[in-house]
Structure formats: structure tokens, C-alpha cells
N, C-alpha and C. Protein backbone atom coordinates (compact mmCIF):
# COMPACT_ATOMS: atom_id res chain seq x y z
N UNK A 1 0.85 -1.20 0.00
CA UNK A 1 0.00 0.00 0.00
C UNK A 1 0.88 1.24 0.00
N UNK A 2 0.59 2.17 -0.82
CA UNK A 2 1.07 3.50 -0.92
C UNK A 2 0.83 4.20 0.45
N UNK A 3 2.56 5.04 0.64
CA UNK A 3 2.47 5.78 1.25
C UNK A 3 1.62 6.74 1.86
N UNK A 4 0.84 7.34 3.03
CA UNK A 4 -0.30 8.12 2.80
C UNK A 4 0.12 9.89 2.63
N UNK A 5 -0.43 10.40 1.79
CA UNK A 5 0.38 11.55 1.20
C UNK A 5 0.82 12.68 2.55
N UNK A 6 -0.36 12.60 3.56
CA UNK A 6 0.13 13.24 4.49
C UNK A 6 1.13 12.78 5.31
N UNK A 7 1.37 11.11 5.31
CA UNK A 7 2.44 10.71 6.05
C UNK A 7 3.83 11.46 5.71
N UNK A 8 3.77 11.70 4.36
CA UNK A 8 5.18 12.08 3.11
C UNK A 8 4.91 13.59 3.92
N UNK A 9 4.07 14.02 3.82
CA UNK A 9 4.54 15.42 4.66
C UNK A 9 5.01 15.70 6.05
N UNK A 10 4.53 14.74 6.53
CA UNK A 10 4.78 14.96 7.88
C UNK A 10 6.61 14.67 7.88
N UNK A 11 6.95 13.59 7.21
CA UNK A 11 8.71 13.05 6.96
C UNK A 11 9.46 14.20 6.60
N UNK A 12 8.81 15.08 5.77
CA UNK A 12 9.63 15.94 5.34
C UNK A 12 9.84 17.40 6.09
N UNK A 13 8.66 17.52 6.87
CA UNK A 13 8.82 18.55 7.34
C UNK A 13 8.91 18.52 8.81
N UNK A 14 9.38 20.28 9.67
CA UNK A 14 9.66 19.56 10.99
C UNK A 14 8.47 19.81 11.74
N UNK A 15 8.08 19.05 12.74
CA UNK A 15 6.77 18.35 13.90
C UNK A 15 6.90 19.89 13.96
N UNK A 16 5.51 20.20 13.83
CA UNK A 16 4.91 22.00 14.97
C UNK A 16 4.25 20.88 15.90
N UNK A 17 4.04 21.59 17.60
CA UNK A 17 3.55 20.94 18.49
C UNK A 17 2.28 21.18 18.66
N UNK A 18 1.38 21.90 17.93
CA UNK A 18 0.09 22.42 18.41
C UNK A 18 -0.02 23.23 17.32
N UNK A 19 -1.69 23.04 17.43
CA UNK A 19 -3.05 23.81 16.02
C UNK A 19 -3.57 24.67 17.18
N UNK A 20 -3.56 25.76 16.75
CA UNK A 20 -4.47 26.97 17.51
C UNK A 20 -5.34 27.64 16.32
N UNK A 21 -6.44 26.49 16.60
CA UNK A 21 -7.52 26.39 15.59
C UNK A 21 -8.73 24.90 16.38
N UNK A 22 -9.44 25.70 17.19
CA UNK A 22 -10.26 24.46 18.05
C UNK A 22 -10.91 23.95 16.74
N UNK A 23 -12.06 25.06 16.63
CA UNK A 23 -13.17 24.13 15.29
C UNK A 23 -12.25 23.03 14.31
N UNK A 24 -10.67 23.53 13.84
CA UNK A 24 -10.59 22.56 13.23
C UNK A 24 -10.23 21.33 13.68
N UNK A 25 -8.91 21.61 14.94
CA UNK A 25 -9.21 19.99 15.94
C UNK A 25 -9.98 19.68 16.00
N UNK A 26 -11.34 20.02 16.51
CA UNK A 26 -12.06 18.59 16.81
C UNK A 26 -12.97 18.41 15.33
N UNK A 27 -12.69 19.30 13.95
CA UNK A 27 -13.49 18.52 12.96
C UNK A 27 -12.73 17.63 13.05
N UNK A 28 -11.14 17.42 12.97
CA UNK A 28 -10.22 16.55 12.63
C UNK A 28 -10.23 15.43 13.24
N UNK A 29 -10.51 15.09 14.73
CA UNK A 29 -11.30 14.11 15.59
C UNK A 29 -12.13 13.17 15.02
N UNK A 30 -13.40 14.16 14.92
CA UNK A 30 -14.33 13.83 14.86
C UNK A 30 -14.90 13.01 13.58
N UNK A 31 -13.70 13.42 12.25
CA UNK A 31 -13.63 13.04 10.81
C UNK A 31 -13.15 11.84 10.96
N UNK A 32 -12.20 11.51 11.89
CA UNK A 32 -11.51 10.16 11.90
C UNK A 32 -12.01 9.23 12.81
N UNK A 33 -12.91 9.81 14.05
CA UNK A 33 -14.12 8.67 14.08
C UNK A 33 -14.97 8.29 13.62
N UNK A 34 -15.38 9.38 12.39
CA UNK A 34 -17.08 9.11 11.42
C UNK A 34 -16.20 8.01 10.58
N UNK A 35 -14.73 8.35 10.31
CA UNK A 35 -14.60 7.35 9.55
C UNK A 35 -14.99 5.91 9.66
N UNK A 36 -14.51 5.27 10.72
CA UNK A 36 -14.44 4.09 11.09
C UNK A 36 -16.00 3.69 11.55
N UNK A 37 -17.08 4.88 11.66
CA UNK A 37 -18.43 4.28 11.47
C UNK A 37 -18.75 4.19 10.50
N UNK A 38 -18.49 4.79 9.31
CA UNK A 38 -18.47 4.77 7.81
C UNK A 38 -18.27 3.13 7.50
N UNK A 39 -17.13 2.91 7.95
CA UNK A 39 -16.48 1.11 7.33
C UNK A 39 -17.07 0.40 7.76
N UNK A 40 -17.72 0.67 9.33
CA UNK A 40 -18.24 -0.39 9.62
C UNK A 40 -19.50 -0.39 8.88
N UNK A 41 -20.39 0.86 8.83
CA UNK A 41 -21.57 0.63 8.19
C UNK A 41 -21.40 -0.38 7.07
N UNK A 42 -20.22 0.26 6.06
CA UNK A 42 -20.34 -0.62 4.91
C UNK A 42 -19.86 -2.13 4.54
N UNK A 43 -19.67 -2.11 5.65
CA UNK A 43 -19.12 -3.70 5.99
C UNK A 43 -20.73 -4.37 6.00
N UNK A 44 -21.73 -4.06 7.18
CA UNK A 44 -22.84 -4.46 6.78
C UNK A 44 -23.67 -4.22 5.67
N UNK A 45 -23.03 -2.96 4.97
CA UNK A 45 -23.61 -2.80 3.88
C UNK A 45 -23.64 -4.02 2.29
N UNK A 46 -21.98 -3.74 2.39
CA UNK A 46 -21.66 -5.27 1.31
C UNK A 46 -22.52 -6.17 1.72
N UNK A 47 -22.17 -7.05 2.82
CA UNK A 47 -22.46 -8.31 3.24
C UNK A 47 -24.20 -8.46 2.83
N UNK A 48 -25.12 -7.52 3.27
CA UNK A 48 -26.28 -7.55 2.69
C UNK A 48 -26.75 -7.31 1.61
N UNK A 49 -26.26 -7.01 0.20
CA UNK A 49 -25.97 -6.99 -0.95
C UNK A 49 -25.90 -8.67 -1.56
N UNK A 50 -26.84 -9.36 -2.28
CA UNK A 50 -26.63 -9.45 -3.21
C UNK A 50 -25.60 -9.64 -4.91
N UNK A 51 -25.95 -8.63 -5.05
CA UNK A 51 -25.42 -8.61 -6.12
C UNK A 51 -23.45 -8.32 -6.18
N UNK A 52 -22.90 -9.38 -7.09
CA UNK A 52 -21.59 -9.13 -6.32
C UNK A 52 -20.75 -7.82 -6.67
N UNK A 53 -21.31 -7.39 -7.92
CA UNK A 53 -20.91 -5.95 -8.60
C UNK A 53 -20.71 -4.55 -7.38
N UNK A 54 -21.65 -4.78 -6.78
CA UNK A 54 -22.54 -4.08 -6.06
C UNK A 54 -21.51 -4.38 -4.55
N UNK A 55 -21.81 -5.30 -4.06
CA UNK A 55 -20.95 -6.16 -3.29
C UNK A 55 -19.41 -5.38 -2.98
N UNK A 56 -18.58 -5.63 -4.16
CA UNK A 56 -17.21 -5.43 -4.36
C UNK A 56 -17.34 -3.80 -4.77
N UNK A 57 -17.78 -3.20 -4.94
CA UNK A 57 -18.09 -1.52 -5.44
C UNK A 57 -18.13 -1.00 -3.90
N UNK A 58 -19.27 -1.74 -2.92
CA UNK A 58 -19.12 -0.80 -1.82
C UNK A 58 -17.96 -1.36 -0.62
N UNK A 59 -17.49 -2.42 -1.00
CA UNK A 59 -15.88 -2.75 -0.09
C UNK A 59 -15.17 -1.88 -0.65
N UNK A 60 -14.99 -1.53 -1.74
CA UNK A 60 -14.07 -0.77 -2.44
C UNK A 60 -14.26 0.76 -1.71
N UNK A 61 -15.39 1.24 -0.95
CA UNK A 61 -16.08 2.31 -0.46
C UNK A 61 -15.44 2.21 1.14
N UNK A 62 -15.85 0.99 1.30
CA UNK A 62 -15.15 0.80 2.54
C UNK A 62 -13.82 1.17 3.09
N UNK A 63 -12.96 0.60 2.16
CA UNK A 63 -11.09 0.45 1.92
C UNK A 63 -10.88 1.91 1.78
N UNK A 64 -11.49 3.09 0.73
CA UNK A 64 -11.38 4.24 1.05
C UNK A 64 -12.00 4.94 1.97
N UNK A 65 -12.86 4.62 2.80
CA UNK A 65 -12.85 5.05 4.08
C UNK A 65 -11.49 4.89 5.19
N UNK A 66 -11.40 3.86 5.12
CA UNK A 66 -10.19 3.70 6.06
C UNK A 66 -8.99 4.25 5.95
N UNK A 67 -8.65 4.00 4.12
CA UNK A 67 -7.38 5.61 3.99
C UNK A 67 -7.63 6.72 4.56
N UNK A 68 -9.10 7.15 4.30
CA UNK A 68 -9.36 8.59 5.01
C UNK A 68 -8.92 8.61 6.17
N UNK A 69 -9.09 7.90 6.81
CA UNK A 69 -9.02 7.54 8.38
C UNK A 69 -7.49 7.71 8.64
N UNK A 70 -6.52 6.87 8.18
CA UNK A 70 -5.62 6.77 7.59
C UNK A 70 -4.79 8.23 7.47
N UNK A 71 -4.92 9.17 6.74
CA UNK A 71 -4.76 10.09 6.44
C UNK A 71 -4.88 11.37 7.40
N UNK A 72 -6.15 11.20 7.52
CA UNK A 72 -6.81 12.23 8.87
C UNK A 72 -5.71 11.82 10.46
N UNK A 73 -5.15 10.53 10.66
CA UNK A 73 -4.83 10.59 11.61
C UNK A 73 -3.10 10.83 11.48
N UNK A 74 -2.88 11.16 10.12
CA UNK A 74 -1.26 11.14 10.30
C UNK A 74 -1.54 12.83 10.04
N UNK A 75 -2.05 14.08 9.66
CA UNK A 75 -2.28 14.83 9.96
C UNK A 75 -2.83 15.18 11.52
N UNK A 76 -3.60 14.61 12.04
CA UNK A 76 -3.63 14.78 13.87
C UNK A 76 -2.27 14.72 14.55
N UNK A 77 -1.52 13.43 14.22
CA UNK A 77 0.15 13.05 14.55
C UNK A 77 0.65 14.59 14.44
N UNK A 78 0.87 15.13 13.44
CA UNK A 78 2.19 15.76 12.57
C UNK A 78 1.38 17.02 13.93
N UNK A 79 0.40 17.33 14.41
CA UNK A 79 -0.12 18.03 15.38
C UNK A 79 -0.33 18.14 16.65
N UNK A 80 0.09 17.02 17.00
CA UNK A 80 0.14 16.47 18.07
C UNK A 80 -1.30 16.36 18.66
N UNK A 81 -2.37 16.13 17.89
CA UNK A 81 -3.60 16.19 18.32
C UNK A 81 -4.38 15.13 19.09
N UNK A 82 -4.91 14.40 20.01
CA UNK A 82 -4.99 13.16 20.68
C UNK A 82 -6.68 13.07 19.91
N UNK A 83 -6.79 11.51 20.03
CA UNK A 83 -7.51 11.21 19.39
C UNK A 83 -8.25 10.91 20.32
N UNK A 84 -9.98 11.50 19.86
CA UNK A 84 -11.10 11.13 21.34
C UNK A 84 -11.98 10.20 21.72
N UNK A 85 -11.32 9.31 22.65
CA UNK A 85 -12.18 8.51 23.04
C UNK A 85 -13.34 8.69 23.09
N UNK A 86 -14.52 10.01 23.16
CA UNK A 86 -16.20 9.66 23.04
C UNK A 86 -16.26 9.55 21.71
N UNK A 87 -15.18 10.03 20.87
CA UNK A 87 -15.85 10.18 19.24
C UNK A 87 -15.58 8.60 19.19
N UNK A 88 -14.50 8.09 19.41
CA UNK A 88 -14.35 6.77 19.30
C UNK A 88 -14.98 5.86 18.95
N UNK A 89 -16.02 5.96 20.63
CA UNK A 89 -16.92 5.02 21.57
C UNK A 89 -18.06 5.35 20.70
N UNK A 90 -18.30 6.68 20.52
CA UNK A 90 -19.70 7.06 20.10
C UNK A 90 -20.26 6.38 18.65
N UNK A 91 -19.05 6.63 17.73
CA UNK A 91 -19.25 6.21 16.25
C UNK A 91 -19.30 5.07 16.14
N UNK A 92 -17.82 4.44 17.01
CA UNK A 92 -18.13 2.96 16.92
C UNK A 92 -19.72 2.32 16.98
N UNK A 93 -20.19 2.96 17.94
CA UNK A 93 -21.54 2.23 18.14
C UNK A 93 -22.51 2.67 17.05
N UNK A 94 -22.81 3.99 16.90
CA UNK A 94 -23.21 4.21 15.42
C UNK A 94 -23.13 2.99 14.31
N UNK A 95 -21.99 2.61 13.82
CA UNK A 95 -21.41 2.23 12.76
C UNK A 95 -22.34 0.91 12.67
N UNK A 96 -21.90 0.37 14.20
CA UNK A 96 -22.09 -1.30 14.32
C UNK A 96 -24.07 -1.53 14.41
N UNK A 97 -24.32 0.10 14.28
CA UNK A 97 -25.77 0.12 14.53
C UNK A 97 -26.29 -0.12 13.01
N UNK A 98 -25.66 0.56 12.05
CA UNK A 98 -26.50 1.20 10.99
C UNK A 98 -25.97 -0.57 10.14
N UNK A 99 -24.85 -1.16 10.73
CA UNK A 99 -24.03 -2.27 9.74
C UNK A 99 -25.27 -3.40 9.92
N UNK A 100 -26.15 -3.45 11.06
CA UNK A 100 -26.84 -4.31 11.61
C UNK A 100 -28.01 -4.38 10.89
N UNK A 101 -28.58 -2.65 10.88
CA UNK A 101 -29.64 -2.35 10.25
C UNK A 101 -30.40 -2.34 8.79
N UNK A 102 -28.75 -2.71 8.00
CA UNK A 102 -28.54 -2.80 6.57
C UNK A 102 -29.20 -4.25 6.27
N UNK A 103 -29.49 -5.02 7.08
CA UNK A 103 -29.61 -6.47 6.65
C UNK A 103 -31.25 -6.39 6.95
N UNK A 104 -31.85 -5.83 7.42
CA UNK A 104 -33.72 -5.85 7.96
C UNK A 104 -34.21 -4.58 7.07
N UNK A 105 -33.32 -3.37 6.79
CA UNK A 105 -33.79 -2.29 6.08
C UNK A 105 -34.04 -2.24 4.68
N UNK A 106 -34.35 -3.33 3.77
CA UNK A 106 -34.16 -3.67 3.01
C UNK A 106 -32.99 -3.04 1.83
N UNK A 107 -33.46 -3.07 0.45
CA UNK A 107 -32.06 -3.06 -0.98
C UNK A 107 -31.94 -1.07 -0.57
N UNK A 108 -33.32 -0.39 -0.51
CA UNK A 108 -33.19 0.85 -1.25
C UNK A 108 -32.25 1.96 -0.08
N UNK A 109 -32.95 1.64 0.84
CA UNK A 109 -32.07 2.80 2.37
C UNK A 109 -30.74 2.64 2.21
N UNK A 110 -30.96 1.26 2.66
CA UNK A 110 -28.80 1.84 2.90
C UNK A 110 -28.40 2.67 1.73
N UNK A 111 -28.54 2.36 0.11
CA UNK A 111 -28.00 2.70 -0.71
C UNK A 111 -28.47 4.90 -0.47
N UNK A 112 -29.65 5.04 -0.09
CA UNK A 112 -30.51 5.89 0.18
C UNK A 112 -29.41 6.93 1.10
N UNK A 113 -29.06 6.16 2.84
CA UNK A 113 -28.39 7.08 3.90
C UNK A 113 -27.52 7.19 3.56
N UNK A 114 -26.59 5.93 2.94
CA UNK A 114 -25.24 6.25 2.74
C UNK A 114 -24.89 7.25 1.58
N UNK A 115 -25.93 7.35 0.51
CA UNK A 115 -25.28 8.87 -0.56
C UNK A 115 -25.76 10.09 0.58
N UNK A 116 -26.60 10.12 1.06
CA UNK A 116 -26.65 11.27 1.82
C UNK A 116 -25.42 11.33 2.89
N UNK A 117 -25.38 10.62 3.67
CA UNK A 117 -23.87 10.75 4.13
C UNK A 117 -22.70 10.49 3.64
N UNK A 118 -22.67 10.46 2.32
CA UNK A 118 -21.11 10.64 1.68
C UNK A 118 -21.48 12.34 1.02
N UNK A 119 -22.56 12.89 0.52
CA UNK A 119 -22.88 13.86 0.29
C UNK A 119 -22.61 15.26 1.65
N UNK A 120 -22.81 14.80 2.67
CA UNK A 120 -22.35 15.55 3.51
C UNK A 120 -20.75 15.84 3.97
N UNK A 121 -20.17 14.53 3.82
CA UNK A 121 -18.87 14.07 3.99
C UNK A 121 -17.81 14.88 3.19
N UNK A 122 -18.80 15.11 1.93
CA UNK A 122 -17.84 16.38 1.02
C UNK A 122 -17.24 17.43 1.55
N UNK A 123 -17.89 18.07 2.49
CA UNK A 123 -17.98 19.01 2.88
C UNK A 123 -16.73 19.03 3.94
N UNK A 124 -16.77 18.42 4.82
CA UNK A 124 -15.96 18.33 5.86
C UNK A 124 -14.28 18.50 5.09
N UNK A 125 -13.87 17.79 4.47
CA UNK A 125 -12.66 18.07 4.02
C UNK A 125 -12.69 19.03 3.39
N UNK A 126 -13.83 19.94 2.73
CA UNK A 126 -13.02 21.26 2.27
C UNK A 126 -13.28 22.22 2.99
N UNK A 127 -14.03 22.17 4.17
CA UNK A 127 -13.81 23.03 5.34
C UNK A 127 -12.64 22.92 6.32
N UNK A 128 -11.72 21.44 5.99
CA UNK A 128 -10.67 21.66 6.85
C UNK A 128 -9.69 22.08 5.83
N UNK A 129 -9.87 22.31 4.72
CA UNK A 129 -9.03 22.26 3.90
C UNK A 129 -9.22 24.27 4.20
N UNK A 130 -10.35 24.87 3.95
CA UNK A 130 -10.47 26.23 4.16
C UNK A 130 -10.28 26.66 6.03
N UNK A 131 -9.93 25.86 6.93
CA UNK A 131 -9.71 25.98 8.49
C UNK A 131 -8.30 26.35 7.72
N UNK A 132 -7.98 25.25 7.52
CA UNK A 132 -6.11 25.41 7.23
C UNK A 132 -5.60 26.35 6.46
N UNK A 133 -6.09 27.23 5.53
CA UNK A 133 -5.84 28.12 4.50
C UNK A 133 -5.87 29.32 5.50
N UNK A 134 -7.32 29.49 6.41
CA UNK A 134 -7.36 30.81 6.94
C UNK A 134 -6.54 30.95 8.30
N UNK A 135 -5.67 30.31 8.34
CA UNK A 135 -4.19 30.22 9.45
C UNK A 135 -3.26 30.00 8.99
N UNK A 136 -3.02 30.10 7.26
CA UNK A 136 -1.93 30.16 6.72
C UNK A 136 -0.98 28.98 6.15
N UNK A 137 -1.81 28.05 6.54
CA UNK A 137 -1.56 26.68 6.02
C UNK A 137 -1.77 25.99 4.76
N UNK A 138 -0.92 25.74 3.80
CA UNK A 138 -1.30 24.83 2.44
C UNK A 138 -1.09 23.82 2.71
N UNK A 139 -0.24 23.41 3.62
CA UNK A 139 0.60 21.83 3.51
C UNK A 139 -0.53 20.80 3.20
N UNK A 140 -1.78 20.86 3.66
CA UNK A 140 -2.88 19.56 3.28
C UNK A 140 -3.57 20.03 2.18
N UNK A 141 -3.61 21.00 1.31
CA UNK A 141 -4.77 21.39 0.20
C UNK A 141 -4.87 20.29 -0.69
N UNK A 142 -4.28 19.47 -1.03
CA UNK A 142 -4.15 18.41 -2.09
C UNK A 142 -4.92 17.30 -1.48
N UNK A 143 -4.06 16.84 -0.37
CA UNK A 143 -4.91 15.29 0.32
C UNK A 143 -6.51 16.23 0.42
N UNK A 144 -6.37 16.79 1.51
CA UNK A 144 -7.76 17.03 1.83
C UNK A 144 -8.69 17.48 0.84
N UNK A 145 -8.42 17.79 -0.31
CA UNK A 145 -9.07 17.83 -1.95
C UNK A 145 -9.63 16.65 -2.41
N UNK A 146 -8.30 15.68 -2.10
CA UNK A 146 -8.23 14.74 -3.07
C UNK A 146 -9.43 13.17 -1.85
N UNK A 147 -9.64 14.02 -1.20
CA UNK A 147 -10.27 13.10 -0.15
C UNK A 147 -11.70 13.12 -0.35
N UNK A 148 -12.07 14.96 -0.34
CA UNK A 148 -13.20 15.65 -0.23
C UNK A 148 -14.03 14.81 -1.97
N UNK A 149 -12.91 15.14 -2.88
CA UNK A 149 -13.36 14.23 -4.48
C UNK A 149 -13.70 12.90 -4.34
N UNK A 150 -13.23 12.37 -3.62
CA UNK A 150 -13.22 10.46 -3.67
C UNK A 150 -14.83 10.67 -2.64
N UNK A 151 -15.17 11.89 -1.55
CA UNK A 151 -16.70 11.34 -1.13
C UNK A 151 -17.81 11.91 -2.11
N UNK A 152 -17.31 12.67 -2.80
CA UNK A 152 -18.01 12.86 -3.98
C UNK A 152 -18.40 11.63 -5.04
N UNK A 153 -17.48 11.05 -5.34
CA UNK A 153 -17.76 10.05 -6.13
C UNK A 153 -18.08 8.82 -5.43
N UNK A 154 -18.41 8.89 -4.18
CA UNK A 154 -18.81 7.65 -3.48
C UNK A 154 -20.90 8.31 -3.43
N UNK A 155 -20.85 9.35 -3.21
CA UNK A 155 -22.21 10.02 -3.32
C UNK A 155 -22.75 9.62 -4.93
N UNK A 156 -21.88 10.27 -5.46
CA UNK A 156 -22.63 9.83 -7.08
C UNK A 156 -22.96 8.19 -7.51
N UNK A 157 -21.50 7.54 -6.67
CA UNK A 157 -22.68 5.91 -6.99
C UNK A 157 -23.54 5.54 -6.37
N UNK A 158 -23.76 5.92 -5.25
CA UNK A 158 -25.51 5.23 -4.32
C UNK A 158 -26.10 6.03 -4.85
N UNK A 159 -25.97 6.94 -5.41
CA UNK A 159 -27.54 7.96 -6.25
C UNK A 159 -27.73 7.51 -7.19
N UNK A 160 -26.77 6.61 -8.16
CA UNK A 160 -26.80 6.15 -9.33
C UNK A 160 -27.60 4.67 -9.15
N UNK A 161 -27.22 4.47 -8.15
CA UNK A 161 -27.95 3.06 -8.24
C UNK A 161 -29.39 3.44 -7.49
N UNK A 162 -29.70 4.54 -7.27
CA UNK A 162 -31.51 4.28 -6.57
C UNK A 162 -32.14 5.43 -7.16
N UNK A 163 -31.46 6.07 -8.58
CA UNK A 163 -31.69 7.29 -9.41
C UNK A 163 -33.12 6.66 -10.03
N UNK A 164 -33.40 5.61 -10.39
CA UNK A 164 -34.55 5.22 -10.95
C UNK A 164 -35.84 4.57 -10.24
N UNK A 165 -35.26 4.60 -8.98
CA UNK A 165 -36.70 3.96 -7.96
C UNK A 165 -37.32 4.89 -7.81
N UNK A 166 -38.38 4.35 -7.72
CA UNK A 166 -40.09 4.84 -7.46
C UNK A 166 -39.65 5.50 -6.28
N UNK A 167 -38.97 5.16 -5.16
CA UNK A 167 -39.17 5.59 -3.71
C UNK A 167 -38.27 7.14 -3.79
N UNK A 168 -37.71 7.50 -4.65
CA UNK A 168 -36.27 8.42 -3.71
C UNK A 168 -37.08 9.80 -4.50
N UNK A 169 -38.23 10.40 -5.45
CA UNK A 169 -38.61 11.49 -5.14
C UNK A 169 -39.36 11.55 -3.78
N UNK A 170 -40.17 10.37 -3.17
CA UNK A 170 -40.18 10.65 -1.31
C UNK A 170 -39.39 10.67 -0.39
N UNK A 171 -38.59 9.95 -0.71
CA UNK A 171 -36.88 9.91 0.49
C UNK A 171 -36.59 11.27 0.23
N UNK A 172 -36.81 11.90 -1.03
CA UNK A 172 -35.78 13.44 -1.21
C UNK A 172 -36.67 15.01 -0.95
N UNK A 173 -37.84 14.68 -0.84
CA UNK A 173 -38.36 15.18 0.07
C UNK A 173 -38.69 15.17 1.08
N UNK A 174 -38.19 14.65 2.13
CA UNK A 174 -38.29 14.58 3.19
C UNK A 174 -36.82 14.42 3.42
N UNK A 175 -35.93 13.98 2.97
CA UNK A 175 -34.66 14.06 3.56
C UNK A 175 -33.82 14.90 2.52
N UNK A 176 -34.30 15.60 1.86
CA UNK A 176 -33.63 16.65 1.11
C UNK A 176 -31.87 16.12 0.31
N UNK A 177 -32.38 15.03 0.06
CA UNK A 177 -30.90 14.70 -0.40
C UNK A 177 -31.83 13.72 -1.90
N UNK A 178 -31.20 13.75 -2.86
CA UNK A 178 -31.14 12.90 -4.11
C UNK A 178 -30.59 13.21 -5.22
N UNK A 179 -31.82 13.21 -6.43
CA UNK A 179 -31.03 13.66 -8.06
C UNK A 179 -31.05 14.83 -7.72
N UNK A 180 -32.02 15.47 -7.29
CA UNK A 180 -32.00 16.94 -7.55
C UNK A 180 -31.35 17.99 -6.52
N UNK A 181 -31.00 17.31 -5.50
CA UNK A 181 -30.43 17.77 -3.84
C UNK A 181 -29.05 17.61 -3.79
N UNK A 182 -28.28 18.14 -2.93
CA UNK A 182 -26.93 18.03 -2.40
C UNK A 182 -26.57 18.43 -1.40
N UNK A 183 -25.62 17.94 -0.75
CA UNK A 183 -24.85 18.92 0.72
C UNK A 183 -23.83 19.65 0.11
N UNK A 184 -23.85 19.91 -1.24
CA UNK A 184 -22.44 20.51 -1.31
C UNK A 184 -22.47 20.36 -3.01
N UNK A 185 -21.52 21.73 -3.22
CA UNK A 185 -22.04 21.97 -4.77
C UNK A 185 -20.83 22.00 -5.60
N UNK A 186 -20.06 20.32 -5.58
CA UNK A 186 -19.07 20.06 -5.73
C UNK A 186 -19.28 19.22 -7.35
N UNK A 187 -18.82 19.48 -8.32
CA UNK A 187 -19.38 18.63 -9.74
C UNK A 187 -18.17 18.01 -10.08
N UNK A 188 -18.52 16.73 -10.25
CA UNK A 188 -17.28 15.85 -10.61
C UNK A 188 -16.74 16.38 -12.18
N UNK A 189 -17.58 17.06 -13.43
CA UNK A 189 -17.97 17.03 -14.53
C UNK A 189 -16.96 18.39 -14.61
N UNK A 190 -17.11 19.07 -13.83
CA UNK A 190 -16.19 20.16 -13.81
C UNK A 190 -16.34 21.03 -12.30
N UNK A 191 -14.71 20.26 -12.05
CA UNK A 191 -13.73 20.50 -10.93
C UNK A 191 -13.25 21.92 -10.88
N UNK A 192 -13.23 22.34 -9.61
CA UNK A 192 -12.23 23.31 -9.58
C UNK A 192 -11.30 22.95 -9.26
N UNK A 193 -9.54 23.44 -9.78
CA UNK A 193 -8.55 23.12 -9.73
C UNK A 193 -8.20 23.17 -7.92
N UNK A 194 -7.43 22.80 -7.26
CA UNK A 194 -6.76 22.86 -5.86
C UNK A 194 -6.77 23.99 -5.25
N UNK A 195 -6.50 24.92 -6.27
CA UNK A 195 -6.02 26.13 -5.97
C UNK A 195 -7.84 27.24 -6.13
N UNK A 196 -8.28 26.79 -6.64
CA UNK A 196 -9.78 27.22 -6.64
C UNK A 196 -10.74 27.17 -5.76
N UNK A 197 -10.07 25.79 -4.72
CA UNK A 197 -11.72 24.86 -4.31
C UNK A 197 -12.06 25.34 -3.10
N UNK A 198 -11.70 26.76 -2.76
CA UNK A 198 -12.38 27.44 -1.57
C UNK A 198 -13.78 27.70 -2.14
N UNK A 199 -13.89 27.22 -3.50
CA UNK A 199 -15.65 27.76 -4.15
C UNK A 199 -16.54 26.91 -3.24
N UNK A 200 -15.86 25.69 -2.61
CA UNK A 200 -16.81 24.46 -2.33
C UNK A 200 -17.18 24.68 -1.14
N UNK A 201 -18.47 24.10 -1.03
CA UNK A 201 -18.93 24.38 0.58
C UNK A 201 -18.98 25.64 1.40
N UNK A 202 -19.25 26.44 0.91
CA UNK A 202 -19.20 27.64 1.43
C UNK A 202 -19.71 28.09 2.64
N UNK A 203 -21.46 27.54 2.81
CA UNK A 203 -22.52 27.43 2.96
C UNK A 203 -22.21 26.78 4.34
């Protein structure tokens, strides 16, 4: 497995001991415990799947969750930031809740919560990516770009696969997320370059 790009930064450059920037510590926390409720969800998510396309598409969802995770925590390191046991405890249980729930909730939800929560997920990395800019920081604009893109394209395949059910103009009114909805007004079709993507998430 490849290096994780923030690990390569952290090698090269020398340890600062402290972020004097709360909101973004604890997004940074808090990103790397959603992660690991993320994997677990989709751990129950695969397993109740069917179809093996489908199957191997959302392990593949999974495995990049855990880089995130991955990533997010060698940026906490290079900060000396401690990692929090309630986010821990809390998500964990989340995770192992929603992984459970995937198997009784039938084909359309999971595919349903999980684009809405990868749709939100966008967001978070380019708000730490804009925390870090407005204290003078570039060193993460790339990973945390290149992170914020990969939950983008994890949003566009669970919408793709429940884009034609009967059910998701009612799921999207009432949960304001589908074809026509977003948490974030990020277009795979046309990107803003690295150096642009303070456009994202503004809101």
C-alpha cells in the first residue's frame, strides 16, 4: 500500500507541536471517528448486498474510508492532536448500529443514507481544507481535496444506483438529499482546480 500523502509530509517537514484552531481539531477528531463508522456501516452494507458488482463496489467504499481515516490521523500526529475517546466510543456504536440495520432495512435505504452521508462528507474536508488556509496553512490542500473528491464520487454511486426507484422522489423530500439535492455543490464534470476549491462548501 502507498504511502499516505500526508504521512510524506509529515517526513519531510519539521513536527509544529500544536493547532491553535479548536473548530478545526475537533473537525479533525471527529472526521476520523465518522470514519471508522463509515467502514463499519459498509461492511454491513456489502455483506447484505446481493449482487456481487454491487458487493465489491461498496468494499471498495469501505477500503477508502479507512485511507481517510488513515490520512486524517497522520495529519492529527504531525499536530500532536490526541484522538477522542467519546468520538471513538460514540461512532463505533453508530457504525455497528447502521451495519446491523442494513440487513432488515431492506435493498433501497442503505444505498438511500449512505449517498446522503457521503454527500455531507464532502464538505468536511473542504472546510478543513479552508480551516487550514485561513491560518496560513497549504501543507494539506491536495490530500484534503483529493479526499473531499473520492466522497463525492462515493455520493454519485448510491444515487446512481436508486436514481430510478419509485421511492427516492419521497426519500428526497423529506430528507432533502437525491437527483435533484446536495450537501455541497461540488461537480465531478467540472472541478475546480486545488487552488480554486475554496468555491466548495461555502454554505
Amino acid at each position: 500500500m502507498p504511502q499516505p500523502f500526508a504521512s510524506l509530509v509529515k517526513e519531510t517537514q519539521p513536527l509544529v507541536k500544536s493547532l491553535n484552531h479548536p473548530q478545526l481539531k475537533n473537525l479533525l477528531q471527529k472526521a476520523y471517528s465518522a470514519e471508522k463508522a463509515a467502514a463499519y456501516a459498509y461492511q454491513g452494507h456489502a455483506a447484505s448486498v446481493k449482487n456481487l458488482l454491487e458487493k465489491s463496489a461498496i468494499r471498495q467504499v469501505e477500503e477508502d474510508e479507512w485511507n481517510h481515516r488513515r490520512e486524517v490521523l497522520a495529519i492529527m500526529n504531525y499536530y500532536n492532536i490526541p484522538v477522542s475517546r467519546w468520538y471513538e466510543i460514540r461512532f463505533a456504536i453508530i457504525g455497528r448500529i447502521i451495519s446491523f440495520s442494513c440487513h432488515v432495512i431492506g435493498w433501497f435505504m442503505p444505498f438511500f443514507f449512505a449517498g446522503k452521508l457521503e454527500s455531507g462528507n464532502v464538505c468536511e474536508y473542504f472546510r478543513m481544507k479552508r480551516f487550514f488556509n485561513s491560518i496560513g496553512i497549504h501543507d494539506w490542500d491536495l490530500v484534503l481535496y483529493e479526499m473531499g473528491m473520492k466522497e463525492k464520487e462515493h455520493e454519485i454511486y448510491f444515487l446512481e444506483k436508486i436514481r430510478h426507484s419509485r421511492l427516492l422522489p419521497y426519500f428526497e423530500r423529506l430528507f432533502n438529499w437525491g437527483a435533484d439535492h446536495s450537501a455541497n455543490n461540488v461537480r465531478l464534470d467540472e472541478k475546480y482546480p486545488v487552488e480554486e476549491s475554496g468555491m466548495y462548501c461555502k454554505k
